[in-house]
N, C-alpha and C. Protein backbone atom coordinates (compact mmCIF):
# COMPACT_ATOMS: atom_id res chain seq x y z
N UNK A 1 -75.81 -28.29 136.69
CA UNK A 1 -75.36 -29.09 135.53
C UNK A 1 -74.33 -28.29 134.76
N UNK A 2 -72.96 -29.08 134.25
CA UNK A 2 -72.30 -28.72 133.47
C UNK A 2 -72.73 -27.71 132.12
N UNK A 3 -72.04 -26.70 131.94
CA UNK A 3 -72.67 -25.90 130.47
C UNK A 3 -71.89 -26.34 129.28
N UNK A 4 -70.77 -27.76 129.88
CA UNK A 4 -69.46 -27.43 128.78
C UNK A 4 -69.65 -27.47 127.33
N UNK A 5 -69.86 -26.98 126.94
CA UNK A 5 -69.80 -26.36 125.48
C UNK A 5 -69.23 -27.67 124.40
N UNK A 6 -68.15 -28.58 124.85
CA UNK A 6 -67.34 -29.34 124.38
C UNK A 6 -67.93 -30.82 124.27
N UNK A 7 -69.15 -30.46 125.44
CA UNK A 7 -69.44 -31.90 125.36
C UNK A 7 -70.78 -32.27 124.04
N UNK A 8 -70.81 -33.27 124.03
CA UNK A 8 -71.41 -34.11 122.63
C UNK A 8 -72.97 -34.72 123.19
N UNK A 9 -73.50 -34.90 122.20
CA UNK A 9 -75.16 -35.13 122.75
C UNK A 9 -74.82 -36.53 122.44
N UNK A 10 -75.10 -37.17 122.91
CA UNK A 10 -75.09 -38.81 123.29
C UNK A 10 -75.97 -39.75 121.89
N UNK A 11 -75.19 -40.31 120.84
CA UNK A 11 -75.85 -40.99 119.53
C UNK A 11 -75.45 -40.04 118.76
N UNK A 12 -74.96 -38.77 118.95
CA UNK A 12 -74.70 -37.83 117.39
C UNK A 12 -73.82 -37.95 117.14
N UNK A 13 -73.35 -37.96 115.71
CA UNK A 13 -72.49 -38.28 114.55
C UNK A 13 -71.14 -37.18 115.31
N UNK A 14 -69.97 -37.77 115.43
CA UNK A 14 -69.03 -36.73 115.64
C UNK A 14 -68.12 -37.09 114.13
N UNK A 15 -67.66 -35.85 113.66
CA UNK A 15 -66.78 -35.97 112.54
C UNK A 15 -65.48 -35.00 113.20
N UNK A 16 -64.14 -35.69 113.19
CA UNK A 16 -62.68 -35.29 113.72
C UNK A 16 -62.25 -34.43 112.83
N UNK A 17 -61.93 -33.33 113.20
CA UNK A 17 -61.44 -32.12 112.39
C UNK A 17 -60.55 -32.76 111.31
N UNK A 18 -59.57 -33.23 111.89
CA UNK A 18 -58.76 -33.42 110.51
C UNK A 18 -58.91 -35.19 110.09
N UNK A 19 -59.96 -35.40 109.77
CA UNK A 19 -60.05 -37.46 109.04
C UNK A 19 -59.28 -37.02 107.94
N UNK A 20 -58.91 -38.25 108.12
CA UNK A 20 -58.86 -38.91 106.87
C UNK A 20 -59.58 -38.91 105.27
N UNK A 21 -59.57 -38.48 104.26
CA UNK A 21 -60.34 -38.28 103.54
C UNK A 21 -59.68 -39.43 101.85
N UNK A 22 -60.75 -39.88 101.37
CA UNK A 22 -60.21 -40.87 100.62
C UNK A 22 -61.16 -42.14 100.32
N UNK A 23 -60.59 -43.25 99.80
CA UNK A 23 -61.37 -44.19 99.03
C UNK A 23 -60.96 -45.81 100.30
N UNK A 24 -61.33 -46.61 99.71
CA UNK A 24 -61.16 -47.66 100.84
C UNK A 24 -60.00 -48.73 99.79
N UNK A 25 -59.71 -49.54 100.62
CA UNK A 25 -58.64 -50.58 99.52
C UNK A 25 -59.65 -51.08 98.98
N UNK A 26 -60.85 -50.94 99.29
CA UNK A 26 -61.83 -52.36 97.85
C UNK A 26 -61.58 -51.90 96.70
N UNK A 27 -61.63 -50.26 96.97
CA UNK A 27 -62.47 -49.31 95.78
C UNK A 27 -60.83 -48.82 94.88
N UNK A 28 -59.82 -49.03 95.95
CA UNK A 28 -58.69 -48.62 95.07
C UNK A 28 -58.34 -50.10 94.34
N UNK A 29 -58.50 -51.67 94.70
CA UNK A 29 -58.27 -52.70 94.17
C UNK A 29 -59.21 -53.13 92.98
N UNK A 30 -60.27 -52.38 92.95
CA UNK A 30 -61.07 -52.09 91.82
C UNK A 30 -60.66 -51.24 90.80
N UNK A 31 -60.19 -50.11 91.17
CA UNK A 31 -59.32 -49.04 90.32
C UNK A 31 -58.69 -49.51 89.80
N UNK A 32 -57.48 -50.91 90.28
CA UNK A 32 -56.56 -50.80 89.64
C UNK A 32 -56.76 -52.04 88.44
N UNK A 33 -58.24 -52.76 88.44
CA UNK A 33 -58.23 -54.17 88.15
C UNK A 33 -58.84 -53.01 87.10
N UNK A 34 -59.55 -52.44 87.14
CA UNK A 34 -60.31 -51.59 86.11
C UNK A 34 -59.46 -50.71 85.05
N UNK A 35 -58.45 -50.24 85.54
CA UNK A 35 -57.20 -49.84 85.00
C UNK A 35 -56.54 -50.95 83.93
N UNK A 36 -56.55 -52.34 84.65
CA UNK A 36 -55.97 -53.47 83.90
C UNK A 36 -56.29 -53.53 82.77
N UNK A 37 -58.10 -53.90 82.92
CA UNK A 37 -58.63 -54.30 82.17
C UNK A 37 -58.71 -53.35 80.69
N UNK A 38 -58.59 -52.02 81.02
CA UNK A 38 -58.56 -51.24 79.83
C UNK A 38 -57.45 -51.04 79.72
N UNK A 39 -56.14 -51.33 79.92
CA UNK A 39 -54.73 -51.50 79.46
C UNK A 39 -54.79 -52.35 77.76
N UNK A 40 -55.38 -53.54 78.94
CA UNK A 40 -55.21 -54.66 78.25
C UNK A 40 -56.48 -54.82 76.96
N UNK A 41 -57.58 -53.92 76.88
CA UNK A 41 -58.67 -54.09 75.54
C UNK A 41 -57.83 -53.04 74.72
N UNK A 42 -57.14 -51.51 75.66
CA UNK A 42 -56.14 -51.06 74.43
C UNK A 42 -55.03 -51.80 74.05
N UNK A 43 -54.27 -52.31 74.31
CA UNK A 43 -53.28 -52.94 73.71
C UNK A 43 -53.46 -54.70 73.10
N UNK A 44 -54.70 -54.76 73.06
CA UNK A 44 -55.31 -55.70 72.43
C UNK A 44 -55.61 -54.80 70.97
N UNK A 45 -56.44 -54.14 71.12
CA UNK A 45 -56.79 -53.06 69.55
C UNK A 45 -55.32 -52.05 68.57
N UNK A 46 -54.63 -52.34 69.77
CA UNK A 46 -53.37 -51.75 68.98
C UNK A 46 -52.29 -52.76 68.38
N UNK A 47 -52.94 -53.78 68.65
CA UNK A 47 -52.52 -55.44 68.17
C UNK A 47 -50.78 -55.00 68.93
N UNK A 48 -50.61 -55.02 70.07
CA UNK A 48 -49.38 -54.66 70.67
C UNK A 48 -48.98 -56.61 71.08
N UNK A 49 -47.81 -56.91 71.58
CA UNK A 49 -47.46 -58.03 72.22
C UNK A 49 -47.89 -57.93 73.66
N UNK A 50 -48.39 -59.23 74.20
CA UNK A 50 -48.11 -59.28 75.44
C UNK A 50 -46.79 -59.56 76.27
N UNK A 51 -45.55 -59.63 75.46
CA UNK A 51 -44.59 -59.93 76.24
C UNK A 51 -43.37 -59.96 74.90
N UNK A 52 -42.40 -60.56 75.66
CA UNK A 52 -40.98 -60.85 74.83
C UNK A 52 -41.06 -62.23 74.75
N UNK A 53 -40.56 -63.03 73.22
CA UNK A 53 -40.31 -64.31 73.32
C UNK A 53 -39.20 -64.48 73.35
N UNK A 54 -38.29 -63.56 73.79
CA UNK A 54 -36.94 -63.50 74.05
C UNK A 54 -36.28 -64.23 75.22
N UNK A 55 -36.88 -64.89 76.21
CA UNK A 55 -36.84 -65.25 77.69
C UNK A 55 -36.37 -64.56 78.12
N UNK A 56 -36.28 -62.75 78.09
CA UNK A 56 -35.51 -62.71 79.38
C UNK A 56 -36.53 -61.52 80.41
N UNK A 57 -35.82 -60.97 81.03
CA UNK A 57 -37.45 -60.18 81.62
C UNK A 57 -36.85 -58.70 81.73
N UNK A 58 -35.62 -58.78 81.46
CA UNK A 58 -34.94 -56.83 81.28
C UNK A 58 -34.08 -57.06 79.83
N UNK A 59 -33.69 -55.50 79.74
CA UNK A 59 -33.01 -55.02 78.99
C UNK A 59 -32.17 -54.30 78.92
N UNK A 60 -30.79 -54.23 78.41
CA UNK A 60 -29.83 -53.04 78.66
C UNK A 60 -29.44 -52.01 77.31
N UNK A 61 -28.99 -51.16 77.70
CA UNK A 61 -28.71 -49.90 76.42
C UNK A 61 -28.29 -50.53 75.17
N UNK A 62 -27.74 -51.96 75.28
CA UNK A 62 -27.25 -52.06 74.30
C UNK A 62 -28.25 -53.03 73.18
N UNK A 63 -29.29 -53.42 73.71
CA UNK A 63 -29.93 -54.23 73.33
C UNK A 63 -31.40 -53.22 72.79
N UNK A 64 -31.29 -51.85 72.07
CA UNK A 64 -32.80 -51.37 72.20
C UNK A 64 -33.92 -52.33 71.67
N UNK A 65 -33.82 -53.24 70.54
CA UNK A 65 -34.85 -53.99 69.93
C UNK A 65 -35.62 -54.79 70.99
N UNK A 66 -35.02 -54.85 72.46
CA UNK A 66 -35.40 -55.38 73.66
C UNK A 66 -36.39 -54.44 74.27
N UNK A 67 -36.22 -53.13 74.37
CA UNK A 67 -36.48 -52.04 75.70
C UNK A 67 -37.65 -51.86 74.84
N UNK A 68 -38.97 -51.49 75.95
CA UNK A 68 -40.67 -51.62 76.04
C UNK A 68 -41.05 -53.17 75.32
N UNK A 69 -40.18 -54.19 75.57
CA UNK A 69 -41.12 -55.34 75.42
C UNK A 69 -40.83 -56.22 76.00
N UNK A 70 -39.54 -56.17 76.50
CA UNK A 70 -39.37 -57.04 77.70
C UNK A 70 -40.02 -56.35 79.31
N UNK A 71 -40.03 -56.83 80.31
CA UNK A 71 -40.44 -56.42 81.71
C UNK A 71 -39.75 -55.48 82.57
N UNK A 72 -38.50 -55.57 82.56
CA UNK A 72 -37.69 -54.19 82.82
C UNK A 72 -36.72 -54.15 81.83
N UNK A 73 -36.44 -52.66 81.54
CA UNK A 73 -35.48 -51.92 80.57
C UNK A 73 -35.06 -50.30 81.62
N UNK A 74 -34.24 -49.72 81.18
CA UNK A 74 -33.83 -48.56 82.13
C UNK A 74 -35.24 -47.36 81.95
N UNK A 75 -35.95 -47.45 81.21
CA UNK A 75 -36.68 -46.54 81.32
C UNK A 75 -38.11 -46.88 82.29
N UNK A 76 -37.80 -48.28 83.18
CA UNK A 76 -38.09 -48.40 84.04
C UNK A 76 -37.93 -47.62 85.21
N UNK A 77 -36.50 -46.75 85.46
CA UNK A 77 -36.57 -45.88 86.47
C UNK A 77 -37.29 -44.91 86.13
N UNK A 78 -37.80 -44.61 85.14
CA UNK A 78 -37.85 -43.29 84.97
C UNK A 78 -39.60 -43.81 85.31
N UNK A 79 -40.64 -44.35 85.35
CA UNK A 79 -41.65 -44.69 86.29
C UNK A 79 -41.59 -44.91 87.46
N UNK A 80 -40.53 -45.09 88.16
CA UNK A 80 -40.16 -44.87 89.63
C UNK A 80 -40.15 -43.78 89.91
N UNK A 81 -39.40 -42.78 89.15
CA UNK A 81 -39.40 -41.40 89.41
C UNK A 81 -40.96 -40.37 89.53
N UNK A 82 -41.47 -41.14 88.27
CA UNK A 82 -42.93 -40.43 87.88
C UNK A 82 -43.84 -40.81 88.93
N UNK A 83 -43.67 -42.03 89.99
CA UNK A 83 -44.87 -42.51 90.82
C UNK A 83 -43.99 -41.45 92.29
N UNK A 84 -43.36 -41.68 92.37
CA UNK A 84 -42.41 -40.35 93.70
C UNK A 84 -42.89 -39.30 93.48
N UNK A 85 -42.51 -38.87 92.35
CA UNK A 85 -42.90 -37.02 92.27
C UNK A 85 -44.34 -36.76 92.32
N UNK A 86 -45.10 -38.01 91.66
CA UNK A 86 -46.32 -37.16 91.64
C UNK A 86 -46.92 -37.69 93.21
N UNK A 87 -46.62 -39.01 94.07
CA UNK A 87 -46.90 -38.98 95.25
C UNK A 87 -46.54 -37.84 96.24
N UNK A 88 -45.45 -37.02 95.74
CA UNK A 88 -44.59 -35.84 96.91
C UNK A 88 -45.83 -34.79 96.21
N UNK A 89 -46.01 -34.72 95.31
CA UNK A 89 -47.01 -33.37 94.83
C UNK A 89 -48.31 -33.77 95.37
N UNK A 90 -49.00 -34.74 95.33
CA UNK A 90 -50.40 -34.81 95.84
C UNK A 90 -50.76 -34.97 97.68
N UNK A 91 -49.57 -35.54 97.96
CA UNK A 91 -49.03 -35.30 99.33
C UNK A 91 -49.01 -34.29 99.86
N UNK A 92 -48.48 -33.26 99.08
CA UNK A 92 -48.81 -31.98 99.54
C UNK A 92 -49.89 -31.16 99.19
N UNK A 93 -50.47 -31.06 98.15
CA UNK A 93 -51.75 -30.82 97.66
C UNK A 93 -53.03 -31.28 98.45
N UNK A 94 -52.66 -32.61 98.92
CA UNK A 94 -54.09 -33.38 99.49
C UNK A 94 -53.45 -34.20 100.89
N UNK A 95 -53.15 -33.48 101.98
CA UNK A 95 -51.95 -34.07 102.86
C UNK A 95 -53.53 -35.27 103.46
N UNK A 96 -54.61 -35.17 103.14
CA UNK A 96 -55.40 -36.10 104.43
C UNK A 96 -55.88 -37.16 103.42
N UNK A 97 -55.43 -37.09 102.19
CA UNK A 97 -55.59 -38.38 101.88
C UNK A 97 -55.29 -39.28 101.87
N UNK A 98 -56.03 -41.01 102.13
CA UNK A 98 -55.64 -41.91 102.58
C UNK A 98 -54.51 -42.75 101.82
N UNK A 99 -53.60 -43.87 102.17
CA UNK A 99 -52.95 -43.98 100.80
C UNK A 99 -53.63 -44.59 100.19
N UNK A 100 -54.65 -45.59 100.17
CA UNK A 100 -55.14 -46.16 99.31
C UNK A 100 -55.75 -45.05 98.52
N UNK A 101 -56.09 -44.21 98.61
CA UNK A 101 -56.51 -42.81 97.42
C UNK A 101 -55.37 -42.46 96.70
N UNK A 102 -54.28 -42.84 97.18
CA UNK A 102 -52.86 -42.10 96.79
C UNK A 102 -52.56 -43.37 95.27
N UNK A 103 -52.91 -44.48 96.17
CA UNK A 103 -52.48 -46.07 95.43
C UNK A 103 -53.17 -45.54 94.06
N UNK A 104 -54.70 -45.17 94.31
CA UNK A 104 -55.76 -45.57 93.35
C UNK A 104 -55.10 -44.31 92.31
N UNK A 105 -54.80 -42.69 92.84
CA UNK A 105 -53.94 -41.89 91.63
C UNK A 105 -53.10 -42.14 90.94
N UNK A 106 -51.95 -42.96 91.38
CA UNK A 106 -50.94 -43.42 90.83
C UNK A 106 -51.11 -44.16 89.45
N UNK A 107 -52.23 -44.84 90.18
CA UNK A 107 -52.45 -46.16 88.93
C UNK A 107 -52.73 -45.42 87.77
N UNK A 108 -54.15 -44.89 88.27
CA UNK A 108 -54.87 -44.17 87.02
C UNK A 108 -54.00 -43.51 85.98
N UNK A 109 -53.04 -42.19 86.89
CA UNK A 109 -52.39 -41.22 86.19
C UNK A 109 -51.16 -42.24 84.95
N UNK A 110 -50.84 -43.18 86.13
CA UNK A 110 -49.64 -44.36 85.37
C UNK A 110 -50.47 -44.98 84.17
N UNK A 111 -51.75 -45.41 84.15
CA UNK A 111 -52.48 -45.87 83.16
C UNK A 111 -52.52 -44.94 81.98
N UNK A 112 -53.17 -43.89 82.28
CA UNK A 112 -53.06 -42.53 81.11
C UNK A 112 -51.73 -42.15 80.38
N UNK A 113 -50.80 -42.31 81.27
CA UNK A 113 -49.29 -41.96 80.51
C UNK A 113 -49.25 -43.67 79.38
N UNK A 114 -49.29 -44.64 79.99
CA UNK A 114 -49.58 -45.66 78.87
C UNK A 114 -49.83 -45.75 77.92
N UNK A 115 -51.53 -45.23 78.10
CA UNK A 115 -52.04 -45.61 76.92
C UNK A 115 -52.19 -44.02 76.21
N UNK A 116 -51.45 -43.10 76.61
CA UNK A 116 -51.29 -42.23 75.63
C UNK A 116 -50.19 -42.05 75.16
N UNK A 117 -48.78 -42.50 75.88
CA UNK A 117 -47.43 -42.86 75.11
C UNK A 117 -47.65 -43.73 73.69
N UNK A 118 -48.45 -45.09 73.85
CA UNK A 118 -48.69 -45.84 72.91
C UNK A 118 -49.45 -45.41 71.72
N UNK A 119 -50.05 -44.44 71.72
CA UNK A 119 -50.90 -43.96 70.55
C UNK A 119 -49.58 -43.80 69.30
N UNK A 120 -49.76 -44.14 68.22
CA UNK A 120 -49.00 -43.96 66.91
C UNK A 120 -48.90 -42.35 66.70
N UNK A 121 -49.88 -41.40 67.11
CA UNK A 121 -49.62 -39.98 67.05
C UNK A 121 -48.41 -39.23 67.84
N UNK A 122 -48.27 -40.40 68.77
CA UNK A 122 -47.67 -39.64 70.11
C UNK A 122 -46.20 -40.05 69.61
N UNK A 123 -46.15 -41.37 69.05
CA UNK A 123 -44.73 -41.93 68.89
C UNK A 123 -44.04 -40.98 68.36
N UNK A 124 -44.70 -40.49 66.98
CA UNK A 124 -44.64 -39.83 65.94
C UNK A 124 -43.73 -38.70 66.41
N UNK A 125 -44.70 -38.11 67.25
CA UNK A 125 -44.05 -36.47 67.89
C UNK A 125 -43.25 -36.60 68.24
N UNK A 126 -42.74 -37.32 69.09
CA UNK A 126 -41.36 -37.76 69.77
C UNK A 126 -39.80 -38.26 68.67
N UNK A 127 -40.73 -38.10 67.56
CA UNK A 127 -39.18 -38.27 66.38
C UNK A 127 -38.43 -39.53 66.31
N UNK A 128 -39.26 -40.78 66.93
CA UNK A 128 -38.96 -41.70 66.61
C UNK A 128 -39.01 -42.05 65.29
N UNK A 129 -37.85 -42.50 64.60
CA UNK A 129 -38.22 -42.97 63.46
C UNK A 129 -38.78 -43.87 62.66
N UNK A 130 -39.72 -44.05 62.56
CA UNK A 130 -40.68 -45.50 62.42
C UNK A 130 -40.21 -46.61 61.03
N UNK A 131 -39.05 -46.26 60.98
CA UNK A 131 -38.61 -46.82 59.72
C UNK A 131 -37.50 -47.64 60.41
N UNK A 132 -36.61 -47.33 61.30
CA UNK A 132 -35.94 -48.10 62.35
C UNK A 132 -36.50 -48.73 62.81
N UNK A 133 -35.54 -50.14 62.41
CA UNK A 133 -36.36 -51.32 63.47
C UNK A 133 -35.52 -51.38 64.91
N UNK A 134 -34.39 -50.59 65.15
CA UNK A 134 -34.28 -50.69 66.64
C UNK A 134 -35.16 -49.49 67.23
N UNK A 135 -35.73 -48.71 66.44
CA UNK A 135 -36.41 -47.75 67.36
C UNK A 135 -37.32 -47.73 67.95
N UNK A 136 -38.13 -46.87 69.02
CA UNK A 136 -39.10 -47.61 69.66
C UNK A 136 -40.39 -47.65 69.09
N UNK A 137 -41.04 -48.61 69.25
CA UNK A 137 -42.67 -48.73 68.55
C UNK A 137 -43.97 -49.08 68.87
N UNK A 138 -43.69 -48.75 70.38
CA UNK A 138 -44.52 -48.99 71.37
C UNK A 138 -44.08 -50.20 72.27
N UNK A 139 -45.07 -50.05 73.80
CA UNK A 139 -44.90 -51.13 74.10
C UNK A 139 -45.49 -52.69 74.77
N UNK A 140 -44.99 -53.67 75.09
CA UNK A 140 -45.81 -54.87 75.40
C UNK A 140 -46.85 -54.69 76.64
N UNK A 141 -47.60 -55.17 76.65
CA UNK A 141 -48.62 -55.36 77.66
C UNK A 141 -47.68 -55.42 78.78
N UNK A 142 -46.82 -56.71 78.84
CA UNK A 142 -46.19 -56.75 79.91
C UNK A 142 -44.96 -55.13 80.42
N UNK A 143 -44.49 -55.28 79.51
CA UNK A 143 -43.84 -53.62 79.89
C UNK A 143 -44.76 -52.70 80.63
N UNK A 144 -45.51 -52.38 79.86
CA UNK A 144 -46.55 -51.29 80.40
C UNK A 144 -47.34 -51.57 82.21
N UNK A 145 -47.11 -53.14 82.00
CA UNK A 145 -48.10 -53.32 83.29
C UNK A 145 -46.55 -52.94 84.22
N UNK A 146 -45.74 -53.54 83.85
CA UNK A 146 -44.58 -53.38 84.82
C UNK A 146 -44.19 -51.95 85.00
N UNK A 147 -44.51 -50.86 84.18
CA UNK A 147 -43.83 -49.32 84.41
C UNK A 147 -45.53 -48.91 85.46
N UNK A 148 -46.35 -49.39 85.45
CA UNK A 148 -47.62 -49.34 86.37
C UNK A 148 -46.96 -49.30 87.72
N UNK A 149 -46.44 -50.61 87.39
CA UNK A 149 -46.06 -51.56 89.44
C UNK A 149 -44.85 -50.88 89.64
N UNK A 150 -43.86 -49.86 88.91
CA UNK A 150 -42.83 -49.19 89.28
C UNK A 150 -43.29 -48.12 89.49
N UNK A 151 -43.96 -47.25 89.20
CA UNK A 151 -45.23 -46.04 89.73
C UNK A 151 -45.33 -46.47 90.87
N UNK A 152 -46.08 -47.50 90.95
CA UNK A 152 -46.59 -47.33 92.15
C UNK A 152 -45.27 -47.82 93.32
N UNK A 153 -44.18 -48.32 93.08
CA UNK A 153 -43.06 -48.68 94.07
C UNK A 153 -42.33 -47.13 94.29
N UNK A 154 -42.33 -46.08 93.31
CA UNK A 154 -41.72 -44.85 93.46
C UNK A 154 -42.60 -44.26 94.80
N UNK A 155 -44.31 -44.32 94.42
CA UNK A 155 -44.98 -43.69 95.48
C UNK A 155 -44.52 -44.37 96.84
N UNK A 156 -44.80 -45.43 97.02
CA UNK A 156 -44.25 -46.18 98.10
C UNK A 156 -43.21 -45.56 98.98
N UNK A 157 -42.26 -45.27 98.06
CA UNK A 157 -40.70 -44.51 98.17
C UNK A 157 -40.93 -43.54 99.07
N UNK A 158 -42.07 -42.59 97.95
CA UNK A 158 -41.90 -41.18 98.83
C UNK A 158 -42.97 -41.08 99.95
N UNK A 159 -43.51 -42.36 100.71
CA UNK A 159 -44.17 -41.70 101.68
C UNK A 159 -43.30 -41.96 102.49
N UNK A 160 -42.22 -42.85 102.66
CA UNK A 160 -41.23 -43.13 103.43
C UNK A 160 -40.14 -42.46 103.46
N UNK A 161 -39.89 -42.03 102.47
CA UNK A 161 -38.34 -40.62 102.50
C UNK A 161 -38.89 -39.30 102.52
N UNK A 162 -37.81 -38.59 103.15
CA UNK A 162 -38.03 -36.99 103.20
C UNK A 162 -38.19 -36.76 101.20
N UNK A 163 -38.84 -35.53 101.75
CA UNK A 163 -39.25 -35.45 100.25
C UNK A 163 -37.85 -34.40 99.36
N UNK A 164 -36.84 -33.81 100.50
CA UNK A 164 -36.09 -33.37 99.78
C UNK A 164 -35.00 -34.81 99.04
N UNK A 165 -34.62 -35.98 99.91
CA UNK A 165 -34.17 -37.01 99.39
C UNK A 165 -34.98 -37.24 98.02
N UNK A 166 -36.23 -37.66 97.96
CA UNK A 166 -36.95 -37.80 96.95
C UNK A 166 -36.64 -37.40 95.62
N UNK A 167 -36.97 -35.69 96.45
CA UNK A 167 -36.44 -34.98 94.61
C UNK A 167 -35.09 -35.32 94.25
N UNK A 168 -33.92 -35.33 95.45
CA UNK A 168 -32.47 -35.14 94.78
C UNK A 168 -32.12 -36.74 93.87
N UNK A 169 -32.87 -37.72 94.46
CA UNK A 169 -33.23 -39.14 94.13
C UNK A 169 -33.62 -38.81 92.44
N UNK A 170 -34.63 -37.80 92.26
CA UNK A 170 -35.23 -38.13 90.92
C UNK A 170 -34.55 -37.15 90.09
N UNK A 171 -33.49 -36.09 90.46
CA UNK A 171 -32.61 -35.76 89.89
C UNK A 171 -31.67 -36.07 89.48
N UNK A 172 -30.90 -37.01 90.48
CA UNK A 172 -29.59 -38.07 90.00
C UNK A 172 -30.22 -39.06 88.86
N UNK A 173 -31.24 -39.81 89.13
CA UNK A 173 -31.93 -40.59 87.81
C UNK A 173 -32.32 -39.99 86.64
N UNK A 174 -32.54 -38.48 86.52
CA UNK A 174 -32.49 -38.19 85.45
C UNK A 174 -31.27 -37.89 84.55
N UNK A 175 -30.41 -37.49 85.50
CA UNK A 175 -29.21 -36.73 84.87
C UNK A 175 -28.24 -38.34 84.70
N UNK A 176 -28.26 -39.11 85.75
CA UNK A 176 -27.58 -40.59 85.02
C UNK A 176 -28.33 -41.48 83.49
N UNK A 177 -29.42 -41.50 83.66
CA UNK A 177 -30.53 -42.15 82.50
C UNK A 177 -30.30 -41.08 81.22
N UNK A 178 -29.70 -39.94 81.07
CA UNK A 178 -29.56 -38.91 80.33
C UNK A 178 -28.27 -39.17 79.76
N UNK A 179 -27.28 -39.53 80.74
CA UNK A 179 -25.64 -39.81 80.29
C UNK A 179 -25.51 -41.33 79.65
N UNK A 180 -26.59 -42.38 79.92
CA UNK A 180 -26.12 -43.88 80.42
C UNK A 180 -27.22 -43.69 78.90
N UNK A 181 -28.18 -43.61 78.18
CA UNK A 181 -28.77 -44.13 77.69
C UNK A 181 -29.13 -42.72 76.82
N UNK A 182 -29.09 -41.85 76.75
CA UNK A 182 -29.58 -40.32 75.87
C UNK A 182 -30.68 -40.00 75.59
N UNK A 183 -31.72 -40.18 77.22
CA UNK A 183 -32.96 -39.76 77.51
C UNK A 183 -33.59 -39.72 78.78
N UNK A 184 -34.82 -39.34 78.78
CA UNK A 184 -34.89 -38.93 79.79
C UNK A 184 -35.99 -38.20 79.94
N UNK A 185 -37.03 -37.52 80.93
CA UNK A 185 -37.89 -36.71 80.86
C UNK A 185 -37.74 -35.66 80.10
N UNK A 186 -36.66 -34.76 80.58
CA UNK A 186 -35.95 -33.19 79.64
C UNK A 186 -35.91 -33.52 78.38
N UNK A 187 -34.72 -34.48 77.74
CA UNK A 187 -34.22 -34.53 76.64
C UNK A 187 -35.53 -35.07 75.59
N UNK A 188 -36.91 -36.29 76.13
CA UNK A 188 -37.83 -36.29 75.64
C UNK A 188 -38.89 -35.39 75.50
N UNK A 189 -38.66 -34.27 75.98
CA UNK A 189 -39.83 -33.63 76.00
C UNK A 189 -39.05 -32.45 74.90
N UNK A 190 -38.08 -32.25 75.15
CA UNK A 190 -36.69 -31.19 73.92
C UNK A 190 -37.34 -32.17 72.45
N UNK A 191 -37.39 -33.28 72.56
CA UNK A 191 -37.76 -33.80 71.30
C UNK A 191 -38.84 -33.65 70.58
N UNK A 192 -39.50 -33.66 71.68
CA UNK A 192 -41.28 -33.37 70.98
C UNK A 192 -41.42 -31.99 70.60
N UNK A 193 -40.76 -31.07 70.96
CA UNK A 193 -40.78 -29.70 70.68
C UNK A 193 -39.96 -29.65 69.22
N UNK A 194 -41.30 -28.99 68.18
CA UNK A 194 -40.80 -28.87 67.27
C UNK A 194 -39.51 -27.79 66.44
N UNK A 195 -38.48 -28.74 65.83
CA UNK A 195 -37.25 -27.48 65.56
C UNK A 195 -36.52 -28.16 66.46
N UNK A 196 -36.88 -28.99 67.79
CA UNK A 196 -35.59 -28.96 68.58
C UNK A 196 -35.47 -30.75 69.05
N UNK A 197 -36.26 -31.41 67.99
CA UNK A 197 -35.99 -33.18 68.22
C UNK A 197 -34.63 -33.52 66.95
């Protein structure tokens, strides 16, 4: 009789060196309905809008009293960018996870930037002036759900492009969104730093 070492006892559990490791689509389509749902009880308590009665569904630089309450505005790319980079970082961090684990991070992390952009403390830091009515003052349900579904179209992005395209991708969008509109990840985060908004 064979001694081979390799072979398997007949009914026992084999586990493949490298599976897959991760959540299933129920559990990430739950994540994200669960995500919704507390979007939407915070920006219910922050008495925020659900939308623009403006009819239109974007916004351009010139229109700010539009941008975070209509459905797209340019700082829509800049959640494309945020769902790429952090898909190229956990990609590499966690290469065997499934995407639906990838789907279900995105959301979450995209949810947290939400509903902690929207806090009145946070506006604050950022040197918005709350006395301007074109300035920003949070934003609509619908905005917010839409910078969600652009997260998650950035991740999308980067499981399909090389990841050096990726970054040079989320470099040109910063440095154009920086010239085209006078912000941006850098220049917002220069703001919140006190002495230098």
């Amino acid at each position: 009789m064979s001694s081979d070492s390799s072979s398997t006892v007949p009914g026992a559990p084999t586990t493949p060196p490298r599976a897959r490791r991760g959540i299933t689509r129920g559990q990430a389509i739950a994540a994200l309905l669960g995500a919704t749902l507390a979007k939407i009880g915070f920006f219910l308590w922050l008495d925020r809008p659900v939308g623009c009665d403006c009819g239109r569904i974007w916004a351009l630089p010139s229109e700010p009293r539009l941008n975070s309450q209509v459905m797209l505005d340019p700082y829509t790319l800049l959640h494309v960018v945020f769902g790429a980079v952090l898909a190229v970082v956990l990609m590499r961090l966690r290469p065997r996870w499934t995407g639906w684990t990838l789907v279900m991070a995105v959301v979450i992390s995209s949810t947290l930037w939400e509903l902690a952009e929207n806090l009145p403390p946070v506006i604050l830091m950022f040197n918005y002036d709350a006395g301007d009515p074109l300035a920003y003052h949070g934003d609509s349900l619908l905005n917010a759900s839409a910078d969600t579904a652009a997260a998650l179209l950035g991740a999308g992005m980067a499981r399909l492009l090389p990841v050096p395209a990726v970054l040079l991708a989320a470099l040109a969008v910063e440095l154009w969104l920086s010239a085209w509109i006078g912000d941006g990840f850098v220049i917002a985060t220069l703001r919140a730093i006190p002495g230098l908004g």
